[in-house]
C-alpha atoms as a PDB file:
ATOM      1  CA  UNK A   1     -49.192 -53.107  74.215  1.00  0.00           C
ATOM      2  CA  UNK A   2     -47.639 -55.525  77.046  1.00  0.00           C
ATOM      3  CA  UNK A   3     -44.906 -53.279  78.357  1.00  0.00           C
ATOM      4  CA  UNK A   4     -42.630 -56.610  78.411  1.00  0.00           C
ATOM      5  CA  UNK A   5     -43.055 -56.814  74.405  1.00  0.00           C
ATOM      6  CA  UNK A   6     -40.875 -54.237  72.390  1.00  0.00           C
ATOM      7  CA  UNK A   7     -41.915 -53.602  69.175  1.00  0.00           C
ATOM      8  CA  UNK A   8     -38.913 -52.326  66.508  1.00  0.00           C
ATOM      9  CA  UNK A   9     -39.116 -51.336  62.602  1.00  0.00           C
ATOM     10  CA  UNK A  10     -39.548 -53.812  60.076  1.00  0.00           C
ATOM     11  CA  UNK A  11     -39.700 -57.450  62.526  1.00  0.00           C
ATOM     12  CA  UNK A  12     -42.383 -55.739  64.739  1.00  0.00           C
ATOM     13  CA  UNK A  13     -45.432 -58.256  66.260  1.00  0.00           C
ATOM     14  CA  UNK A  14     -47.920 -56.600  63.918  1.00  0.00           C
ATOM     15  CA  UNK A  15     -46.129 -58.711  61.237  1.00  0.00           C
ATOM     16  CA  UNK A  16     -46.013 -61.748  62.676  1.00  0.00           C
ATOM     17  CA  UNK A  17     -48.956 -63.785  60.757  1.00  0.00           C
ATOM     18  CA  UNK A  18     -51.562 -64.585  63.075  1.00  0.00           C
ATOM     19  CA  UNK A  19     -51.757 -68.340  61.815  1.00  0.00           C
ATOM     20  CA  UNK A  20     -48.080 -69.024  61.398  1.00  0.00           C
ATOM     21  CA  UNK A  21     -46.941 -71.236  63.769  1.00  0.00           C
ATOM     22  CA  UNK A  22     -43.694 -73.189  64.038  1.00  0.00           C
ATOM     23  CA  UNK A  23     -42.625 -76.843  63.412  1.00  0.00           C
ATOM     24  CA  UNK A  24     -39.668 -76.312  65.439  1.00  0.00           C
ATOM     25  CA  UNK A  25     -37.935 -73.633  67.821  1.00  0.00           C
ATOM     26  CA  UNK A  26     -34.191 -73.584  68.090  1.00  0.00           C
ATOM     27  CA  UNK A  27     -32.836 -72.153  71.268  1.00  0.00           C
ATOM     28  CA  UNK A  28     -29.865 -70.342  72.590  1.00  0.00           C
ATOM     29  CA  UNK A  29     -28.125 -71.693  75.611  1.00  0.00           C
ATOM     30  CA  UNK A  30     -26.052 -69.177  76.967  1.00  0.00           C
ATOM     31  CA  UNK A  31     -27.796 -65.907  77.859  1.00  0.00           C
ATOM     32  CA  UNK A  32     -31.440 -67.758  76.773  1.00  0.00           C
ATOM     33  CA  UNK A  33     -31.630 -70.666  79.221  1.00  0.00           C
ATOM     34  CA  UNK A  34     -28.771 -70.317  81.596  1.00  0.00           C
ATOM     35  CA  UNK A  35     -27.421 -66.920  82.460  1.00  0.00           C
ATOM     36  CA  UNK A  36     -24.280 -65.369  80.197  1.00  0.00           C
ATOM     37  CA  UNK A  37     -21.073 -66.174  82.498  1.00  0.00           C
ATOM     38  CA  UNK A  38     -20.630 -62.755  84.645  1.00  0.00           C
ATOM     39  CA  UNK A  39     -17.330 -61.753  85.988  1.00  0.00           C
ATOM     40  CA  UNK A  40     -17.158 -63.874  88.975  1.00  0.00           C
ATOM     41  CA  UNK A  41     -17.660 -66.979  87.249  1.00  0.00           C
ATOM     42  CA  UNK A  42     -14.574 -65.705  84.754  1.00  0.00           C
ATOM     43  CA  UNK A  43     -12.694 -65.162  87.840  1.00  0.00           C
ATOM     44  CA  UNK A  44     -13.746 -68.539  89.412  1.00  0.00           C
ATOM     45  CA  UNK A  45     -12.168 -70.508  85.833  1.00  0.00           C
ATOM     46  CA  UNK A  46      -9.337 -68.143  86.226  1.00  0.00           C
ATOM     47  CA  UNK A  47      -8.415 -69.097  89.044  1.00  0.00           C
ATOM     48  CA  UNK A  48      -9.029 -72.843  88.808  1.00  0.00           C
ATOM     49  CA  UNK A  49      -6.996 -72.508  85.445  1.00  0.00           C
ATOM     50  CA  UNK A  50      -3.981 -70.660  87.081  1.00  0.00           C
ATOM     51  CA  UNK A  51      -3.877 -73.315  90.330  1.00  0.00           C
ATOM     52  CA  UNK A  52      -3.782 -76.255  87.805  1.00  0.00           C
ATOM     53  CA  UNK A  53      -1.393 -75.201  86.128  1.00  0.00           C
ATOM     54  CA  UNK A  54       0.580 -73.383  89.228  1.00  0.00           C
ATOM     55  CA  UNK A  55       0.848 -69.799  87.249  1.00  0.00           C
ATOM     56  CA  UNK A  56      -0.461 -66.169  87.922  1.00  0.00           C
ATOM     57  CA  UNK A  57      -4.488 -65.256  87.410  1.00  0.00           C
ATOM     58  CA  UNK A  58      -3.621 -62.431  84.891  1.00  0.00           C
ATOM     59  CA  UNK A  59      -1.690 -65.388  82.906  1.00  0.00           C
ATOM     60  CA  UNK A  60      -4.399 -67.792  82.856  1.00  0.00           C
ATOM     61  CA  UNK A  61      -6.982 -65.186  82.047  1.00  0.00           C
ATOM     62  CA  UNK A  62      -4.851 -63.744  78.903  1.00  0.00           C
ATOM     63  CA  UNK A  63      -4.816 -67.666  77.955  1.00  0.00           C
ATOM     64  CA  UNK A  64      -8.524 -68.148  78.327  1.00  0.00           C
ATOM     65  CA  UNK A  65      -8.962 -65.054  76.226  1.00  0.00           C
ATOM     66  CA  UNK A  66      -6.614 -65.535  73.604  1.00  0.00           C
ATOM     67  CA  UNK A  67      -8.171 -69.585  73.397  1.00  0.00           C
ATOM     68  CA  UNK A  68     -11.424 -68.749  72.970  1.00  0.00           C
ATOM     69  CA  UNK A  69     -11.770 -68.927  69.259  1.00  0.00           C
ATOM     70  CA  UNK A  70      -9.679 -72.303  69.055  1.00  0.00           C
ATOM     71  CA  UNK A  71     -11.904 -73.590  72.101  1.00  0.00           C
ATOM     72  CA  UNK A  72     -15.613 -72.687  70.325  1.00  0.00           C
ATOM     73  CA  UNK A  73     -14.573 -73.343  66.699  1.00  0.00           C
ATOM     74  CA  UNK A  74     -13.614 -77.166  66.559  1.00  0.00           C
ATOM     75  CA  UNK A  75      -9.813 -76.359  66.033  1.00  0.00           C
ATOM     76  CA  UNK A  76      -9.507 -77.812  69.519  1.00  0.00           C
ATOM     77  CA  UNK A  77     -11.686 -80.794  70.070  1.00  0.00           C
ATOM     78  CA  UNK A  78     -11.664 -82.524  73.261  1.00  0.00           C
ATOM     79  CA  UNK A  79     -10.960 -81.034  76.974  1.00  0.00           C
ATOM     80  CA  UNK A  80      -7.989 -82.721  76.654  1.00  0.00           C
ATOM     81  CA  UNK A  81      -7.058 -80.867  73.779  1.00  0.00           C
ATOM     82  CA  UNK A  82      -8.277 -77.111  75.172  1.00  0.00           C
ATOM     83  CA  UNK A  83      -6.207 -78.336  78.540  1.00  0.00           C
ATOM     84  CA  UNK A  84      -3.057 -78.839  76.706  1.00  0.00           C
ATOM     85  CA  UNK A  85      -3.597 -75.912  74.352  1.00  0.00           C
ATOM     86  CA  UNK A  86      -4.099 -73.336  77.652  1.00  0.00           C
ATOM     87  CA  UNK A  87      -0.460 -75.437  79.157  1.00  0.00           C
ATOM     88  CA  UNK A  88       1.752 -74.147  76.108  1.00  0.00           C
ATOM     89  CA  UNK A  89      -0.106 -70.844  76.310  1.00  0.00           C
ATOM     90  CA  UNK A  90       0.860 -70.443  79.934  1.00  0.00           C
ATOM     91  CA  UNK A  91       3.923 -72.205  79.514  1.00  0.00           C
ATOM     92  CA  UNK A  92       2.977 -74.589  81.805  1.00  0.00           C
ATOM     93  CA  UNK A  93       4.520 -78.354  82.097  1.00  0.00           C
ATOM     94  CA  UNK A  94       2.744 -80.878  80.197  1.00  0.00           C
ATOM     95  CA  UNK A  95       2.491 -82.488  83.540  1.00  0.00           C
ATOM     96  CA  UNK A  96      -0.244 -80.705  84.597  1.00  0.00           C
ATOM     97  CA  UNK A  97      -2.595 -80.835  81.309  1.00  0.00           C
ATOM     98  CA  UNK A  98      -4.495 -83.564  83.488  1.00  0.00           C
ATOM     99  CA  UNK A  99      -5.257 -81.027  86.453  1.00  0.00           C
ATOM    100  CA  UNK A 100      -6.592 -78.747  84.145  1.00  0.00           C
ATOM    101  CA  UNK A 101      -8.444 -80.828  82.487  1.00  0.00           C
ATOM    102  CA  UNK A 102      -9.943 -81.817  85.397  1.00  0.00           C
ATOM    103  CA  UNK A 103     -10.788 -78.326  86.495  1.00  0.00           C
ATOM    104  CA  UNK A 104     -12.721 -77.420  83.391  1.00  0.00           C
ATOM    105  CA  UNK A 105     -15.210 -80.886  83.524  1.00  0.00           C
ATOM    106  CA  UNK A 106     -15.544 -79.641  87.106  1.00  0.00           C
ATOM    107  CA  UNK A 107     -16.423 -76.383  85.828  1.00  0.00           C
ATOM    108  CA  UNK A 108     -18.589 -77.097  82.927  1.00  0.00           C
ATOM    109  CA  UNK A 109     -21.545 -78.813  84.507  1.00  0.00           C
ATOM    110  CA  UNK A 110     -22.082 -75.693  86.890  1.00  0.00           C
ATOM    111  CA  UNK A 111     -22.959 -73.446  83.914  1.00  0.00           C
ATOM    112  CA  UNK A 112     -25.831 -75.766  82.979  1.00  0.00           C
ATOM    113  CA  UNK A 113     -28.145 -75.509  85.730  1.00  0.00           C
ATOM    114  CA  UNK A 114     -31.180 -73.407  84.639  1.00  0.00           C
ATOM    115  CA  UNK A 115     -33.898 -72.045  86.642  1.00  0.00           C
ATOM    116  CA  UNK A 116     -37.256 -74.193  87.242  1.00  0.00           C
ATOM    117  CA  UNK A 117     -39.201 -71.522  84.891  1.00  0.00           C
ATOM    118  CA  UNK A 118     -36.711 -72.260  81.922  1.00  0.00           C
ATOM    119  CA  UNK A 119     -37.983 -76.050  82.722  1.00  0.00           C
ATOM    120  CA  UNK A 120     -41.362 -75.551  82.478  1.00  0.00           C
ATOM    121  CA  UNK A 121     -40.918 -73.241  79.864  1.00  0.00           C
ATOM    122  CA  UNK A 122     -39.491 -76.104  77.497  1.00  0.00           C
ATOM    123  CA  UNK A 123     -42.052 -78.721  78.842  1.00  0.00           C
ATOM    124  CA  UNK A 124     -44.643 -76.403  77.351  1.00  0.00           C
ATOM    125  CA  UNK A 125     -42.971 -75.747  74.454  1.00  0.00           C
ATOM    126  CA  UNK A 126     -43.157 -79.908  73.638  1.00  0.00           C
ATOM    127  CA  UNK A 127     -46.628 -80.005  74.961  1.00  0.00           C
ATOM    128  CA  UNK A 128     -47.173 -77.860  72.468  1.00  0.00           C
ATOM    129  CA  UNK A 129     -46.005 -80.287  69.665  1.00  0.00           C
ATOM    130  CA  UNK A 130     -43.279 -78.289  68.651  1.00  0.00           C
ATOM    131  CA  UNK A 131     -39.614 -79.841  68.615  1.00  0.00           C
ATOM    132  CA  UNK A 132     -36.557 -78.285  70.141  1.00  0.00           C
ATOM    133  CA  UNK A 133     -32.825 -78.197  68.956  1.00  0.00           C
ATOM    134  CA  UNK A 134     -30.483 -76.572  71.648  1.00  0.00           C
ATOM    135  CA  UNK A 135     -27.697 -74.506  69.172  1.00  0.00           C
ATOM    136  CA  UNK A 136     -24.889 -73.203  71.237  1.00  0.00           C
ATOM    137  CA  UNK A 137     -21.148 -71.229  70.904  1.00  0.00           C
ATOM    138  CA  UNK A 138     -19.628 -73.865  73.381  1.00  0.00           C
ATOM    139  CA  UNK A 139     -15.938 -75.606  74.046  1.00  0.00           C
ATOM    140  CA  UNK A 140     -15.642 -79.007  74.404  1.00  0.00           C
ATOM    141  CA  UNK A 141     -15.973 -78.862  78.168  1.00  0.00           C
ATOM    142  CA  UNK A 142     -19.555 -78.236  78.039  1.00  0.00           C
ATOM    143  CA  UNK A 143     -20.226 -80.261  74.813  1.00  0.00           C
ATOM    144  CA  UNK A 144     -19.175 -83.191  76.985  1.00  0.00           C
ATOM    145  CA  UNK A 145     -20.924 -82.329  80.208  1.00  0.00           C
ATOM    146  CA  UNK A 146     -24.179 -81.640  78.023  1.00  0.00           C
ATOM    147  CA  UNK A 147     -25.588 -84.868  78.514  1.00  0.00           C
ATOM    148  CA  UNK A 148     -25.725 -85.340  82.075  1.00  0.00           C
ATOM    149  CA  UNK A 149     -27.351 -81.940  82.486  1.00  0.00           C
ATOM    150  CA  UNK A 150     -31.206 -81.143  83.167  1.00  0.00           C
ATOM    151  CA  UNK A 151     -31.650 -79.713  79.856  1.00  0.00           C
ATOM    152  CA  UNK A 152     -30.596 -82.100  77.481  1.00  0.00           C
ATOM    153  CA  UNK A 153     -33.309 -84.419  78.303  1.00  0.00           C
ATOM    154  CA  UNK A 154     -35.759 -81.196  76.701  1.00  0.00           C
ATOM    155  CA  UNK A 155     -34.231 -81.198  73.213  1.00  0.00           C
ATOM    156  CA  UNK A 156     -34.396 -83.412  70.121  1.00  0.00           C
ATOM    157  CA  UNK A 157     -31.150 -82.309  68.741  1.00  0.00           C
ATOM    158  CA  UNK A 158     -28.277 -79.933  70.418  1.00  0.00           C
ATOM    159  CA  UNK A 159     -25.309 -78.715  68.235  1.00  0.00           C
ATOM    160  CA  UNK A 160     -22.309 -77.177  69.894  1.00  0.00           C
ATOM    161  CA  UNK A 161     -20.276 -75.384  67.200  1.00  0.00           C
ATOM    162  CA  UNK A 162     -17.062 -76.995  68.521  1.00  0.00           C
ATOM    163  CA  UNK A 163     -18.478 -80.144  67.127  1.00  0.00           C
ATOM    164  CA  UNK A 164     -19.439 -78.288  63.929  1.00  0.00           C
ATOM    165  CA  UNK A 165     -16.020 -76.979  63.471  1.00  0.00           C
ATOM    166  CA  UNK A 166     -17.977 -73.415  63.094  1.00  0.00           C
ATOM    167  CA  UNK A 167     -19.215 -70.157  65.374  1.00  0.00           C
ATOM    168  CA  UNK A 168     -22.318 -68.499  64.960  1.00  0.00           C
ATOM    169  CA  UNK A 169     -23.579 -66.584  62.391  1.00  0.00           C
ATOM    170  CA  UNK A 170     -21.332 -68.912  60.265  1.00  0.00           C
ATOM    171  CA  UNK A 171     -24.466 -70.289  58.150  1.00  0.00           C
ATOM    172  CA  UNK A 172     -23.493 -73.895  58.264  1.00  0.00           C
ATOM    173  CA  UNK A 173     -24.538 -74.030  61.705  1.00  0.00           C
ATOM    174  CA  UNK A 174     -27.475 -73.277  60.420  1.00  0.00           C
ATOM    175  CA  UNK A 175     -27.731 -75.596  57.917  1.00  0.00           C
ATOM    176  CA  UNK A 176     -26.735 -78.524  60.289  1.00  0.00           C
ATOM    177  CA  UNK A 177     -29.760 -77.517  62.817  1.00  0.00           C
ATOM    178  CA  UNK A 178     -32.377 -77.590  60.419  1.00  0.00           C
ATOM    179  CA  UNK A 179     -31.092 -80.623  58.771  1.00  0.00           C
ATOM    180  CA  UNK A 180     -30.869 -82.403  61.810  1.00  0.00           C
ATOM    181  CA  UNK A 181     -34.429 -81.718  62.631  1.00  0.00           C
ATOM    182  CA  UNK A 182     -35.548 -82.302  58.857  1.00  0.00           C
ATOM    183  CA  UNK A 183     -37.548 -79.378  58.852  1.00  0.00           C
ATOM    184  CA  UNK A 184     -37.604 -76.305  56.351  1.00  0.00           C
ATOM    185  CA  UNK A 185     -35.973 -72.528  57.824  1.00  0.00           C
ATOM    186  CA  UNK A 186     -39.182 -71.087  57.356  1.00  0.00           C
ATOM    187  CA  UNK A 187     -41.258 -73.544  59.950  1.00  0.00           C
ATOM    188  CA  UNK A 188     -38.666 -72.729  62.009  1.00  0.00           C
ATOM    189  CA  UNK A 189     -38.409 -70.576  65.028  1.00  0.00           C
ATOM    190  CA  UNK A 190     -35.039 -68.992  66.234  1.00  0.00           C
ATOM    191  CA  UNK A 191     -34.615 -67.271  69.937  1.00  0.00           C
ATOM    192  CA  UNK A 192     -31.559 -66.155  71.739  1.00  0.00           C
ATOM    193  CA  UNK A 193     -30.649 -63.060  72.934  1.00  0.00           C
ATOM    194  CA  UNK A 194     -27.896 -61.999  70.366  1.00  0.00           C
ATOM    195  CA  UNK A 195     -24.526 -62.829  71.370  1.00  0.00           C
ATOM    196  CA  UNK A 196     -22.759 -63.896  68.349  1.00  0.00           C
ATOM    197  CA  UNK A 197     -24.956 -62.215  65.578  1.00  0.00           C
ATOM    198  CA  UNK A 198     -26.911 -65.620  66.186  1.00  0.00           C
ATOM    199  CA  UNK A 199     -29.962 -63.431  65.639  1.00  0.00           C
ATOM    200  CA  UNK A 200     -29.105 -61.909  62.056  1.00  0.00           C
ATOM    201  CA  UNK A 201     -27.395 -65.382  61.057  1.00  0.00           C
ATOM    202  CA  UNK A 202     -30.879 -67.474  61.155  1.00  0.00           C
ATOM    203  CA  UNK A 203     -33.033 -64.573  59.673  1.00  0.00           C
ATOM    204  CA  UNK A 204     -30.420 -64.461  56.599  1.00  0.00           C
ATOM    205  CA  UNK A 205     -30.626 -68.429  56.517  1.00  0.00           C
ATOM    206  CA  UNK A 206     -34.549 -67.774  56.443  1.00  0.00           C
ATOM    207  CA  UNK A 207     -35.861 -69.010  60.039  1.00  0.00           C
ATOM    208  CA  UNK A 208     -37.963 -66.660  62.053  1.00  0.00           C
ATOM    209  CA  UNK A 209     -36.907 -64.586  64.864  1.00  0.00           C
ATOM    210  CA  UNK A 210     -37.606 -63.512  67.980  1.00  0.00           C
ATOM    211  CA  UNK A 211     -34.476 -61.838  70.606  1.00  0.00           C
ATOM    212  CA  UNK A 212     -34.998 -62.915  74.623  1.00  0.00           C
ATOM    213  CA  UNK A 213     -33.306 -60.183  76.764  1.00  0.00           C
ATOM    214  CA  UNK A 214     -29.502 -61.981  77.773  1.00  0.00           C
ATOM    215  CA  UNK A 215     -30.608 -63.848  80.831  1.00  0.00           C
ATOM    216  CA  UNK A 216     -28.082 -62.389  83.337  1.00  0.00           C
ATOM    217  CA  UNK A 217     -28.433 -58.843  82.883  1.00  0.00           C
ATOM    218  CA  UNK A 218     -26.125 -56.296  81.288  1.00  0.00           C
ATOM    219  CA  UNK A 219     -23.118 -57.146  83.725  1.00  0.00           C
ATOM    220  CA  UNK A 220     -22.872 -60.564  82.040  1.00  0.00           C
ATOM    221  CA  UNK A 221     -20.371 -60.801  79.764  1.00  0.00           C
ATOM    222  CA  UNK A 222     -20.883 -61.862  75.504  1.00  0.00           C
ATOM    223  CA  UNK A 223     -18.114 -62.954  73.786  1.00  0.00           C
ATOM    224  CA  UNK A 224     -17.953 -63.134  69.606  1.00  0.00           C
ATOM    225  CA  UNK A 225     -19.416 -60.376  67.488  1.00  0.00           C
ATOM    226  CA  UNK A 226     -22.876 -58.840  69.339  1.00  0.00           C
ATOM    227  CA  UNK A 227     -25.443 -57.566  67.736  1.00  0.00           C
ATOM    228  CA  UNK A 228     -26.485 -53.982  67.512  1.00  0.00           C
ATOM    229  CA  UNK A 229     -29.292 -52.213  67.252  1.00  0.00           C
ATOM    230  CA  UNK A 230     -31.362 -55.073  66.895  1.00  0.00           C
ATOM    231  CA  UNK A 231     -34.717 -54.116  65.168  1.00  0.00           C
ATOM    232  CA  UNK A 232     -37.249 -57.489  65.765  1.00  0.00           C
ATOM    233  CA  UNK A 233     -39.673 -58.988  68.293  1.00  0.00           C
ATOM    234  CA  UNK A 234     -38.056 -58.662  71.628  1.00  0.00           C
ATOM    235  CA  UNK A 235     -38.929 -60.440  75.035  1.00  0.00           C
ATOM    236  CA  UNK A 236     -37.884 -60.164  78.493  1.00  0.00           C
ATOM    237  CA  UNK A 237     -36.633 -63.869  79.202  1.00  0.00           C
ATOM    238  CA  UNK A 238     -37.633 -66.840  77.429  1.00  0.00           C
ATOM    239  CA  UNK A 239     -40.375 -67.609  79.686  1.00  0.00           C
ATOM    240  CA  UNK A 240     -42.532 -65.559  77.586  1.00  0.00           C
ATOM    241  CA  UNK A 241     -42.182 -67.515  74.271  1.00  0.00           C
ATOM    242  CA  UNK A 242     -45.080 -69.807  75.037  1.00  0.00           C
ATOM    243  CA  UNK A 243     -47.605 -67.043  75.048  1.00  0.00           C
ATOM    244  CA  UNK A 244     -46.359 -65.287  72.545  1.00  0.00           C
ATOM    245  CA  UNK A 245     -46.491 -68.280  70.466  1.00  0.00           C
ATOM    246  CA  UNK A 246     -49.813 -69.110  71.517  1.00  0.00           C
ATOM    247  CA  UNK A 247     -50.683 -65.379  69.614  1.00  0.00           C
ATOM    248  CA  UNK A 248     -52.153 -64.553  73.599  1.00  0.00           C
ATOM    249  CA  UNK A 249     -50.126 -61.521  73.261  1.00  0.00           C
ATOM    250  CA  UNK A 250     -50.691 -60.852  70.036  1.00  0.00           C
ATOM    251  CA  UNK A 251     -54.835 -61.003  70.977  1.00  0.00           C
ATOM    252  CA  UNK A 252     -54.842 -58.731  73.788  1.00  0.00           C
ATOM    253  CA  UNK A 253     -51.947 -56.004  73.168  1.00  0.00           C
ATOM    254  CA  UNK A 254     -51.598 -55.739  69.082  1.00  0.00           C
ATOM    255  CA  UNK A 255     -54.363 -54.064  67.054  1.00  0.00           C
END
């Protein structure tokens, strides 16, 4: 058994069908192909938050907090919106909605710069013939800076669930995904690493599964509701999914 390969209860490899292969895969972003913020990114939009809007850290970080369901569920919809909404929460003058603003799309586009592997990974993945859809917890900030990013050039459809007006597992973000890409849930590949019970909201809407390790390590922090105990096909890093697709792992490490 490939030591990088877990195997767990009733989604082990061993019942993966040999000639089942996917139409589609839809991917995580955060944790899957860019690394889970960490603490000193926090601290870095903390502190860019608190300057704009000329208030202490510990206040802008209790508004971030507090804002994060408003910023990821499509109550707020622009950066404009999430920039004015973190003002009142601070308290701050409505004169400086623009600077913060202005600090989040500065921010946003640094969070979207994935490694050369996760690349080639997704080149692969096309080569393949299979089609990708990007489906991510995100605030407008990086819905908007999406499209000038490295990645988005790699996907056939991307769905931020601020646009949806929902956060994972909510099924309807399901249901958008696999109608964008016109394909059925059970062509359909999911893979993420679990942050938002993203993993047990596509197996209940029928898609396949398979959890990446959060791309980050353990000091990176998950926001939403988190899976546990996680019993499926488990990989260190996305990397891998090619060759486990290709049933190369499968060949050589399951009897």
């Amino acid at each position: 058994m490939d030591p990088h390969v877990q195997r767990y209860g009733p989604f082990d490899l061993e019942q993966k069908p040999a000639a089942w292969r996917p139409a589609a895969v839809v991917l995580d972003l955060f944790g899957t192909l860019v690394p889970a913020p960490d603490s000193r990114e926090r601290a870095q939009a903390v502190r860019e938050v608190a300057a704009a809007l000329r208030v202490p850290d510990l206040l802008a970080d209790r508004a971030l907090g507090e804002s994060w369901q408003a910023r990821h569920d499509g109550t707020l919809r622009t950066t404009g919106e999430v920039a004015a909404h973190l003002a009142e929460l601070c308290g701050a003058p409505a004169g400086y909605v623009s600077r913060v603003e202005s600090a989040l799309r500065g921010l946003a586009p640094q969070r979207l710069h994935p490694d050369t592997s996760v690349l080639e990974t997704l080149a692969a993945l096309r080569q393949s013939g299979l089609r990708l859809a990007l489906l991510s917890d995100a605030a407008p900030d990086v819905a908007e800076a999406w499209g000038r990013s490295v990645l988005a050039a790699r996907f056939d459809v991307a769905l931020f669930s601020c646009r949806a007006r929902a956060v994972k597992p909510d099924r309807h973000l399901y249901a958008r995904i696999l109608e964008r890409l016109g394909c059925q849930a059970d062509s359909v590949l999911y893979c993420g690493d679990g942050g938002g019970s993203e993993l047990v909201g596509a197996l209940c809407c029928g898609m396949r599964v398979v959890r990446v390790e959060r791309r980050g390590g353990p000091a990176a922090l998950a926001f939403g509701s988190q899976e546990t105990a996680w019993k499926g096909a488990t990989l260190p890093s996305v990397e891998r999914l090619p060759a486990w697709l290709s049933g190369e792992i499968l060949r050589r490490h399951v009897r």
